[in-house]
Protein backbone atom coordinates (compact mmCIF):
# COMPACT_ATOMS: atom_id res chain seq x y z
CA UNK A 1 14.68 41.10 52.66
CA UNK A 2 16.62 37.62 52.78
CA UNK A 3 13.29 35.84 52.87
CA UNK A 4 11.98 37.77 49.30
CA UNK A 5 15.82 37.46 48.22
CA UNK A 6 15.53 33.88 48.48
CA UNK A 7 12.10 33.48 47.25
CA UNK A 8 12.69 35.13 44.39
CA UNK A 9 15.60 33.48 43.05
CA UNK A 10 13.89 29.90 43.74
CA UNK A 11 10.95 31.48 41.76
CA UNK A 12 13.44 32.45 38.85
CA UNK A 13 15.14 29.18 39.44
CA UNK A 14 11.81 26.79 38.83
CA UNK A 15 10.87 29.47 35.97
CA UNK A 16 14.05 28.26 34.42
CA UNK A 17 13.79 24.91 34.42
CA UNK A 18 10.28 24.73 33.10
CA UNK A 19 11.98 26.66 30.10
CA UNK A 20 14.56 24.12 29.55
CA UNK A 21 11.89 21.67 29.80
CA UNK A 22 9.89 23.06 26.60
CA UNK A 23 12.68 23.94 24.43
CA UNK A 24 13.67 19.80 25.01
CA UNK A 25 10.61 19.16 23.90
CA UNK A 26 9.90 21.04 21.12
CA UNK A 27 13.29 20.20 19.66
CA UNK A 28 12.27 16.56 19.49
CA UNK A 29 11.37 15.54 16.15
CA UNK A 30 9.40 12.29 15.36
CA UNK A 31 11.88 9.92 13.59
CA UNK A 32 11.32 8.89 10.31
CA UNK A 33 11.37 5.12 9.22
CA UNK A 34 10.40 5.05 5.54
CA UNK A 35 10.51 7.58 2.78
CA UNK A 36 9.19 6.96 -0.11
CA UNK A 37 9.47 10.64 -1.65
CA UNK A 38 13.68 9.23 -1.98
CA UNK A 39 12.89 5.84 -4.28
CA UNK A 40 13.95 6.15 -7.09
CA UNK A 41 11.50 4.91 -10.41
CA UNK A 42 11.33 1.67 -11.67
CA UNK A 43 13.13 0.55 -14.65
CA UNK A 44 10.75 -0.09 -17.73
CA UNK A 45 10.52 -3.81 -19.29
CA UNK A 46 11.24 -3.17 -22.92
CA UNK A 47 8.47 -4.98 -25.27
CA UNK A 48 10.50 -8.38 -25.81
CA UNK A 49 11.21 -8.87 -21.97
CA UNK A 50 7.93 -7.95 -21.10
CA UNK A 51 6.63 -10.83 -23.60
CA UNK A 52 8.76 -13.53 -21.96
CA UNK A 53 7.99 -11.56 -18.45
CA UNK A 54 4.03 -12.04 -18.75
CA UNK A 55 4.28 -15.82 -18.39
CA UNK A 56 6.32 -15.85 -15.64
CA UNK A 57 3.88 -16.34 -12.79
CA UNK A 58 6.54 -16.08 -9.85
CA UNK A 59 8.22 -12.65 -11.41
CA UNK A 60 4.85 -11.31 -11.64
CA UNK A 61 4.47 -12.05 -8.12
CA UNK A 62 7.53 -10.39 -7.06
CA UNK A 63 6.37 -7.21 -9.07
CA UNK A 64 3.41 -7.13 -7.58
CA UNK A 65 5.26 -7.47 -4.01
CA UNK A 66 7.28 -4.51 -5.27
CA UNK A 67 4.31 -2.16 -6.29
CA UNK A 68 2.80 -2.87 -2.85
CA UNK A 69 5.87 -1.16 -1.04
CA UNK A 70 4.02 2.29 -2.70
CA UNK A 71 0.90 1.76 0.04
CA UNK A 72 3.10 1.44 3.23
CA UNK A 73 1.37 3.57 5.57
CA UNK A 74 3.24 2.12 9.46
CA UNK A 75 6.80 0.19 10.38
CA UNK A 76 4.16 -2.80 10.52
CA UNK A 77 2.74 -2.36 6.87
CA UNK A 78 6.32 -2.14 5.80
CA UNK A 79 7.66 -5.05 7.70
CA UNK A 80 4.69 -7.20 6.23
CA UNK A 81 5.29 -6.01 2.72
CA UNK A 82 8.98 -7.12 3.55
CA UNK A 83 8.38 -10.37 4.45
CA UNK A 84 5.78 -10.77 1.74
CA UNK A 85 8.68 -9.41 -0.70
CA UNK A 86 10.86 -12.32 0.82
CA UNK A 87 8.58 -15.26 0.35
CA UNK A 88 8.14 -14.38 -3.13
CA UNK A 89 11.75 -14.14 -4.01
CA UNK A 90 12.11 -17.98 -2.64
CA UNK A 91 9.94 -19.04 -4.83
CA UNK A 92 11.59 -16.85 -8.09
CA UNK A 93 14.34 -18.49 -7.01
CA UNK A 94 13.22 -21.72 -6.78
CA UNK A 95 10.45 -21.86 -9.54
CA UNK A 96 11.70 -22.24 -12.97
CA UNK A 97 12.77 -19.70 -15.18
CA UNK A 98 12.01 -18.81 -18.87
CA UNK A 99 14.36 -20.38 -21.17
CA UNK A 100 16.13 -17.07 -22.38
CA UNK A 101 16.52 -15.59 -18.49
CA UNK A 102 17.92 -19.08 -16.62
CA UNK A 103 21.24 -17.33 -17.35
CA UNK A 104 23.92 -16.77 -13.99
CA UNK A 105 23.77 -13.21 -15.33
CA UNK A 106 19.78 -12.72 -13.77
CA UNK A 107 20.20 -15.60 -10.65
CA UNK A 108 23.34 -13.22 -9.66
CA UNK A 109 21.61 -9.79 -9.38
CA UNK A 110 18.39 -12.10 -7.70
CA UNK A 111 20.81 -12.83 -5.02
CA UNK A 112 21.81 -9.41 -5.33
CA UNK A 113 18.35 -8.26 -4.57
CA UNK A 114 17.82 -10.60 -1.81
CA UNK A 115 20.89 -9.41 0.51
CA UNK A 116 19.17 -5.81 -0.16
CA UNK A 117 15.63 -7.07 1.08
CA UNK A 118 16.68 -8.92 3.99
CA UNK A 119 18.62 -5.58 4.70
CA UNK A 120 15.77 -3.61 4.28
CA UNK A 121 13.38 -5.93 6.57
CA UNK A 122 16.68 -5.63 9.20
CA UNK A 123 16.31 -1.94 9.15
CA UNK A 124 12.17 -2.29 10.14
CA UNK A 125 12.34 -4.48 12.48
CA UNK A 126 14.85 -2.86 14.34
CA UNK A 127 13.27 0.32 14.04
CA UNK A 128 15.84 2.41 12.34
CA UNK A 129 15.60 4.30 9.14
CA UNK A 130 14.91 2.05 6.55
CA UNK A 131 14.83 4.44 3.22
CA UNK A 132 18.85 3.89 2.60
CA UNK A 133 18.65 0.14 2.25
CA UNK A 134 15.03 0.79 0.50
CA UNK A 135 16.73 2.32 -2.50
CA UNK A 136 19.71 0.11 -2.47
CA UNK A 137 16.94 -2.63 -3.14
CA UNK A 138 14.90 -0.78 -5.64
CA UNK A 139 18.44 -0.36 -6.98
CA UNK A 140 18.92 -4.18 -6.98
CA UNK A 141 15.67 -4.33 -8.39
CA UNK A 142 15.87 -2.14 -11.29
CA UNK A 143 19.42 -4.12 -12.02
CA UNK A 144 17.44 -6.88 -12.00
CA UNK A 145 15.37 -5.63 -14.84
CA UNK A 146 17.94 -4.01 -16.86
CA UNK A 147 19.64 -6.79 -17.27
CA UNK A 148 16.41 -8.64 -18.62
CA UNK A 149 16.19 -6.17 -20.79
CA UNK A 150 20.27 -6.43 -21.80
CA UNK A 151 19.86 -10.28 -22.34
CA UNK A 152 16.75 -9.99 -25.02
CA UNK A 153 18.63 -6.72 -27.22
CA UNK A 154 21.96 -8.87 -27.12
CA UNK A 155 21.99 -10.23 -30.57
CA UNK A 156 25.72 -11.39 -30.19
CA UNK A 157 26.23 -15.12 -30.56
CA UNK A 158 28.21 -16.41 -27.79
CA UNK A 159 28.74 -19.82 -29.68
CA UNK A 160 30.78 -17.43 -32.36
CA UNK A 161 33.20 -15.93 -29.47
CA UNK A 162 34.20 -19.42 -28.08
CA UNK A 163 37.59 -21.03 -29.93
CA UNK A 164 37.42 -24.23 -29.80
């Protein structure tokens, strides 16, 4: 009776453990590293920025760096895209700017935009979930254009303002 007593409980006792050992891993969920369901939509160039815009070779390049973030697929796409996205706001930043946007208004929310995609190329290559600082840059971003669009709809002559 001790020897079934005994064998049964170290039967119930295995049985247990393989239990534990499922529920551990069904619980596990894969980690997410990039959402784009969460980004929020891109600000529209009104008609007068977009007419300065189009001649702007290095902008265009950095919008066409930011419509390729829609095609990640992989933490590898998304770090290339990233360091694409950084190479081509050097050279915005270097290149020259159209007469009406070479303002500190625009190179301050650039800089603002390039904290947010070094932050977001941080967060993928570390491996951690990089949707938060993805929308803080497409936040940047969209500031970025918004502001474009403030300069060329301000009609107020800042030559009128300053007392001399």
């Amino acid at each position: 009776m001790k020897k079934i007593m005994s064998i049964l409980s170290l039967f119930l006792l295995l049985q247990a453990c393989q239990e534990s050992g499922k529920e551990g891993e069904s619980t596990k969920e894969e980690v997410q590293f990039f959402s784009l369901d969460s980004m929020p939509g891109r600000v529209a160039l009104n008609s007068k920025a977009a007419n300065i815009v189009k001649d702007w070779r290095e902008f265009n390049e950095l919008e066409t760096g930011f419509n390729a973030l829609s095609t990640v697929a992989n933490e590898e796409d998304l770090i290339l895209v990233l360091e694409d996205l950084v190479e081509k706001q050097k050279r915005l930043e270097e290149g020259p700017y159209p007469v009406e946007f070479d303002i500190p208004q625009v190179k301050s929310r650039q800089k603002v935009m390039k904290t947010f995609i070094f932050k977001t190329r941080a967060a993928a290559e570390y491996r951690i979930d990089a949707t938060a600082p993805a929308i803080e840059m497409t936040d940047a971003y969209n500031a970025l254009r918004t502001q474009l669009n403030v300069i060329v709809n301000n009609t107020l002559d800042t030559e009128l303002l300053i007392d001399e």
